[in-house]
N, C-alpha and C. Protein backbone atom coordinates (compact mmCIF):
# COMPACT_ATOMS: atom_id res chain seq x y z
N UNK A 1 74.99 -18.12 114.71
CA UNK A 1 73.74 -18.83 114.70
C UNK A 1 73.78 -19.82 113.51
N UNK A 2 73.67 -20.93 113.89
CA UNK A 2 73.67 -21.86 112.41
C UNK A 2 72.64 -22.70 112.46
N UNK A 3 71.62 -22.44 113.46
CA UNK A 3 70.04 -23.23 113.39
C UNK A 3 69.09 -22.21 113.57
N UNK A 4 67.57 -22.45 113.53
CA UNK A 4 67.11 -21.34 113.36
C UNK A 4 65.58 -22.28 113.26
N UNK A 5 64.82 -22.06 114.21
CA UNK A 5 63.38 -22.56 114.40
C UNK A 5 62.06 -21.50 114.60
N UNK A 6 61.76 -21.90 113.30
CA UNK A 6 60.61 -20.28 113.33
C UNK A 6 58.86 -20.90 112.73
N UNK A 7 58.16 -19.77 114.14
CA UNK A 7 56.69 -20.88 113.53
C UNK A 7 55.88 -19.32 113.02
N UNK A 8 54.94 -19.50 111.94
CA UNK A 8 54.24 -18.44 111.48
C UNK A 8 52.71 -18.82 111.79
N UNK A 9 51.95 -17.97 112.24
CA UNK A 9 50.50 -18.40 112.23
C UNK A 9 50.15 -17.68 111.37
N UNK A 10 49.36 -18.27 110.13
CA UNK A 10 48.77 -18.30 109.33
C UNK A 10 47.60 -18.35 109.16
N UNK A 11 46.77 -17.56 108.08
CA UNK A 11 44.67 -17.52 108.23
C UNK A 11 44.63 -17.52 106.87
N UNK A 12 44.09 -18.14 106.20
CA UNK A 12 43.56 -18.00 105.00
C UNK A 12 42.35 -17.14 104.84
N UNK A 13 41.74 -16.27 105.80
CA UNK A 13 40.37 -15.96 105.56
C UNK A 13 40.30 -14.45 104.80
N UNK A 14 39.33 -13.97 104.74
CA UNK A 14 39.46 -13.05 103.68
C UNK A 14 40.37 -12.67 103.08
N UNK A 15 41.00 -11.95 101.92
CA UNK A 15 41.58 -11.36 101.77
C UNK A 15 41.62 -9.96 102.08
N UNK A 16 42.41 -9.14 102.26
CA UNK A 16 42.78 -7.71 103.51
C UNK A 16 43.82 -7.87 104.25
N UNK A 17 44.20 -7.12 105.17
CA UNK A 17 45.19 -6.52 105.88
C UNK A 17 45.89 -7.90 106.78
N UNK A 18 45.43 -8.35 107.79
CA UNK A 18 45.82 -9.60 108.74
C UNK A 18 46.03 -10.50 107.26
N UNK A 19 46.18 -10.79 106.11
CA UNK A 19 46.77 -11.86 105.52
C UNK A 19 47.97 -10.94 104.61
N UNK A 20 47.57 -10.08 104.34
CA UNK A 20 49.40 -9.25 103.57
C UNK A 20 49.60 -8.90 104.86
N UNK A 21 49.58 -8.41 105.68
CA UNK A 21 50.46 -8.68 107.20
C UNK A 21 51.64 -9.85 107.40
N UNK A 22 50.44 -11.29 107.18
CA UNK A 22 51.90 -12.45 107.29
C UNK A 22 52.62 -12.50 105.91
N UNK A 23 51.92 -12.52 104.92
CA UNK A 23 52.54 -12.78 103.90
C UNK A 23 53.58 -11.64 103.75
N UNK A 24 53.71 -10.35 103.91
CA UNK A 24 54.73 -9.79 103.83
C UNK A 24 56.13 -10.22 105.11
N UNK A 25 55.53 -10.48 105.91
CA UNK A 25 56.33 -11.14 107.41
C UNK A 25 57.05 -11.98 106.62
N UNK A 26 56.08 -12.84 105.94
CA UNK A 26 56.66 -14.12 105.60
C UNK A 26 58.07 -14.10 104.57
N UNK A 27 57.72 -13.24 103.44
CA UNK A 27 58.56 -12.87 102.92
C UNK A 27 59.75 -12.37 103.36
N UNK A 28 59.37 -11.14 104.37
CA UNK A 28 60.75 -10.08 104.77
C UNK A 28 61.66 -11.20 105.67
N UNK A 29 61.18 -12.39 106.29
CA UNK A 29 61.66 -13.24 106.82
C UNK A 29 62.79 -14.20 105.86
N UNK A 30 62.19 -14.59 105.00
CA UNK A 30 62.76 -15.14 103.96
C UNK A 30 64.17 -14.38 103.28
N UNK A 31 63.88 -12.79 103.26
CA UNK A 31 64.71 -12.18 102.49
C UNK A 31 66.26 -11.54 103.65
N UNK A 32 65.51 -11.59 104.84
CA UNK A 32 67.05 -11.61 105.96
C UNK A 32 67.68 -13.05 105.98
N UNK A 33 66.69 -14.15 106.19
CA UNK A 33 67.80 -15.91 105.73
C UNK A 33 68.47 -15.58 104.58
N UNK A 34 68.09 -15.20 103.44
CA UNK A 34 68.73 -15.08 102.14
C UNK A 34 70.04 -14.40 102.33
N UNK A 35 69.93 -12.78 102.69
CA UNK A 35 71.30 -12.35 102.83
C UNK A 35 71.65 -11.58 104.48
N UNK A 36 71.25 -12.26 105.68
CA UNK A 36 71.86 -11.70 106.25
C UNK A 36 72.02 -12.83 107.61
N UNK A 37 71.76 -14.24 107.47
CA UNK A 37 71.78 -15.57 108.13
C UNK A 37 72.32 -16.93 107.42
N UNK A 38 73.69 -16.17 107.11
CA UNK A 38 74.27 -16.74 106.22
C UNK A 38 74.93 -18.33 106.61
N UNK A 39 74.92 -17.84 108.43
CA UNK A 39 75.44 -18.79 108.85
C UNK A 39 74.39 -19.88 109.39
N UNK A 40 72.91 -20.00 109.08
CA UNK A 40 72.61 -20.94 109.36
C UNK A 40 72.36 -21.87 108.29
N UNK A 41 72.86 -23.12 109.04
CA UNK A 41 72.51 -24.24 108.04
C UNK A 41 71.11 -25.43 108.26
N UNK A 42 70.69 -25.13 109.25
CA UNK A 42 69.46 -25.72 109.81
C UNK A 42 68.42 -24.62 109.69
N UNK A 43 67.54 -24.98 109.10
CA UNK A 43 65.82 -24.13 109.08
C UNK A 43 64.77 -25.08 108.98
N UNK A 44 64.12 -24.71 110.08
CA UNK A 44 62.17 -25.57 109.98
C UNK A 44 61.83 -24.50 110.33
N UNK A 45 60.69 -24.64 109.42
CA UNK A 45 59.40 -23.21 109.71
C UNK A 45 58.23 -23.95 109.86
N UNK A 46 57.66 -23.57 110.69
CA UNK A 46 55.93 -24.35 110.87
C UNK A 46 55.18 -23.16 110.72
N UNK A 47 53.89 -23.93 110.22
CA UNK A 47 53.28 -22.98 109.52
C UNK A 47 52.12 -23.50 110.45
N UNK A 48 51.86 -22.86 111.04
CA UNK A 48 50.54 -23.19 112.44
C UNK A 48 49.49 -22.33 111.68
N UNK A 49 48.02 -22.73 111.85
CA UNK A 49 46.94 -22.40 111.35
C UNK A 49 45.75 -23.15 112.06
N UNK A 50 45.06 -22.82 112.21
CA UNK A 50 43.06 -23.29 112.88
C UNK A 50 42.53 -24.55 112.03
N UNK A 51 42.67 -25.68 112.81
CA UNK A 51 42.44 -26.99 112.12
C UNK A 51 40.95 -26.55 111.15
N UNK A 52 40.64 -25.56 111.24
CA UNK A 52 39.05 -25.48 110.10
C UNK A 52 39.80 -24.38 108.69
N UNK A 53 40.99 -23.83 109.03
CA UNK A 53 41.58 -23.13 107.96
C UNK A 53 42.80 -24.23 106.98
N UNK A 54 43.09 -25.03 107.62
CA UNK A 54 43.93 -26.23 107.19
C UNK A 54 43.26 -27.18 106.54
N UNK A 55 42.34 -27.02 106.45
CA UNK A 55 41.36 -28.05 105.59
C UNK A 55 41.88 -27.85 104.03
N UNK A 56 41.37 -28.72 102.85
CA UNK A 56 41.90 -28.95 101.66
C UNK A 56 41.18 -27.72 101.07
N UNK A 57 40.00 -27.48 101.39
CA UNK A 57 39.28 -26.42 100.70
C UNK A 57 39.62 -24.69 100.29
N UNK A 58 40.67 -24.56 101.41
CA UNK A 58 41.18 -23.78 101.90
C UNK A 58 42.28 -23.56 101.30
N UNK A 59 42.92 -24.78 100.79
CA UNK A 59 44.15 -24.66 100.39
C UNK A 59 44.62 -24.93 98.49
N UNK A 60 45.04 -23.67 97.97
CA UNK A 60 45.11 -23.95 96.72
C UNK A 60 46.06 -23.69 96.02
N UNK A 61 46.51 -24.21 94.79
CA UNK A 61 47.59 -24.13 93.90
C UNK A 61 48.71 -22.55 94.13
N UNK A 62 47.37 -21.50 94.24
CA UNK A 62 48.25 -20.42 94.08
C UNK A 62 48.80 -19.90 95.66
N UNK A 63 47.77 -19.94 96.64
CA UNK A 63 48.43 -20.23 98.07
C UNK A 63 49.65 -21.02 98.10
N UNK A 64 49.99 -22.45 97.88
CA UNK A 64 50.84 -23.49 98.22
C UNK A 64 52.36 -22.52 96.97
N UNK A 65 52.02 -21.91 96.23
CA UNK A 65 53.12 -21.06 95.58
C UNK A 65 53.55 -19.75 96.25
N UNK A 66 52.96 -19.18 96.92
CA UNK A 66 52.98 -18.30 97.96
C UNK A 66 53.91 -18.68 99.12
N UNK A 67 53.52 -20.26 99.44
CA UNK A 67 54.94 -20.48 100.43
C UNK A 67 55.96 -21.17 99.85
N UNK A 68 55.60 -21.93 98.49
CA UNK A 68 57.21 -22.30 98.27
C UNK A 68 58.15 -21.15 97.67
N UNK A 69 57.57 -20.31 97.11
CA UNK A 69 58.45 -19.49 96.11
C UNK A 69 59.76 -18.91 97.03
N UNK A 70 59.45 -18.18 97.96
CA UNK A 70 60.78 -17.71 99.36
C UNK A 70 62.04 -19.16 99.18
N UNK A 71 61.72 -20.45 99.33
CA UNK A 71 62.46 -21.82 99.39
C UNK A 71 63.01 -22.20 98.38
N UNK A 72 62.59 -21.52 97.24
CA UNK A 72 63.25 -22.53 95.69
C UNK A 72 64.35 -21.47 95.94
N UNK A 73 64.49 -19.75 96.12
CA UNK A 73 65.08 -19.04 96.41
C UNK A 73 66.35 -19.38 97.45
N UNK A 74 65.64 -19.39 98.58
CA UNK A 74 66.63 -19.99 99.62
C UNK A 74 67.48 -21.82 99.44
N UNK A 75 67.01 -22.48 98.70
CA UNK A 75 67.98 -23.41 98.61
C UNK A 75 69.17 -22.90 97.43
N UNK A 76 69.10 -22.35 96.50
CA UNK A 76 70.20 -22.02 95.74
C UNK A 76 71.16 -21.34 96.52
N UNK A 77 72.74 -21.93 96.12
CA UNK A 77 74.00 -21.07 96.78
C UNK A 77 73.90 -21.02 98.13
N UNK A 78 73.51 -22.19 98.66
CA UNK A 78 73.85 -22.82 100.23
C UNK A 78 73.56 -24.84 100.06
N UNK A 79 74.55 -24.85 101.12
CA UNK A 79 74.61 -26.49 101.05
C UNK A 79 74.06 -26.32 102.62
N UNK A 80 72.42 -27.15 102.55
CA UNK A 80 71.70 -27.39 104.22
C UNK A 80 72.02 -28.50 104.70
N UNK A 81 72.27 -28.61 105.77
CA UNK A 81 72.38 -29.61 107.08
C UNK A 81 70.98 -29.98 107.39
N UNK A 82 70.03 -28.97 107.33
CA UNK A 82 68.34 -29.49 107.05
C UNK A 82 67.73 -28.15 107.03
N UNK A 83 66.87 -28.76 106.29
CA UNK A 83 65.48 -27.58 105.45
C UNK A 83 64.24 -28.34 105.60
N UNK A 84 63.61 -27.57 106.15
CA UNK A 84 62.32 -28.00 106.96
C UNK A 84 61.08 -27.12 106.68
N UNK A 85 59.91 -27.47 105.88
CA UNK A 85 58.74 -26.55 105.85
C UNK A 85 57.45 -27.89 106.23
N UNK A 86 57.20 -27.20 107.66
CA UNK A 86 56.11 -28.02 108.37
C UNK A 86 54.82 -27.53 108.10
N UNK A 87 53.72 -28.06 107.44
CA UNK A 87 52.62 -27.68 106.72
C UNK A 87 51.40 -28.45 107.36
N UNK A 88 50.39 -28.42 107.23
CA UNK A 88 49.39 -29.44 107.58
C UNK A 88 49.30 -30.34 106.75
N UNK A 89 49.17 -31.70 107.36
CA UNK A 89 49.12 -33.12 107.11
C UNK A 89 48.34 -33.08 105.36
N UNK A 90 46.70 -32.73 105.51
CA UNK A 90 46.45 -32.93 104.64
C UNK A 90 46.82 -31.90 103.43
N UNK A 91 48.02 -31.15 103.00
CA UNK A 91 47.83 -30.61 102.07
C UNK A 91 49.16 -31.21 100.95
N UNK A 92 49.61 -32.59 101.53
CA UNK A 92 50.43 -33.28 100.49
C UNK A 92 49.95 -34.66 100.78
N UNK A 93 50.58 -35.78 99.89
CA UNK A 93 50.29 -37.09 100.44
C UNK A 93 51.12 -37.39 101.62
């Protein structure tokens, strides 16, 4: 396998169980690419969510560290063909 297309649905709403649900997903996902998908060199992840949870309000400093932290990880000690994290429009320029 050397590509690899994976979408997560995502909720920002309360905190409880259905959000450490993905966020642990999200992680344990992260930590089999790390050491056990060695051979892919292509990854996009979309991060699908409810156009009223994708809003800016919703979205904050320590969330947006929540999904990069798995990626600063996964780019060290691999050379990508492409690295892909698909997010909603408004939460960069």
């Amino acid at each position: 396998m050397t590509y690899l297309d994976i979408s997560f649905v995502v909720g920002f709403w309360d905190p409880g169980q259905a959000e450490e649900d993905w966020i642990a997903t999200y992680y344990a996902f992260f930590g089999l690419a790390e050491k056990s998908f060695r051979g892919v060199l292509r990854l996009r992840v979309l991060l699908q969510m409810p156009p009223c949870e994708a809003q800016e309000l919703f979205y904050t400093y320590e969330k947006g560290t929540v999904f990069l932290n798995p990626w600063e990880r996964l780019l060290e000690g691999r050379e990508w063909a492409l690295l892909q994290l698909c997010v909603p429009c408004n939460w960069h320029d």
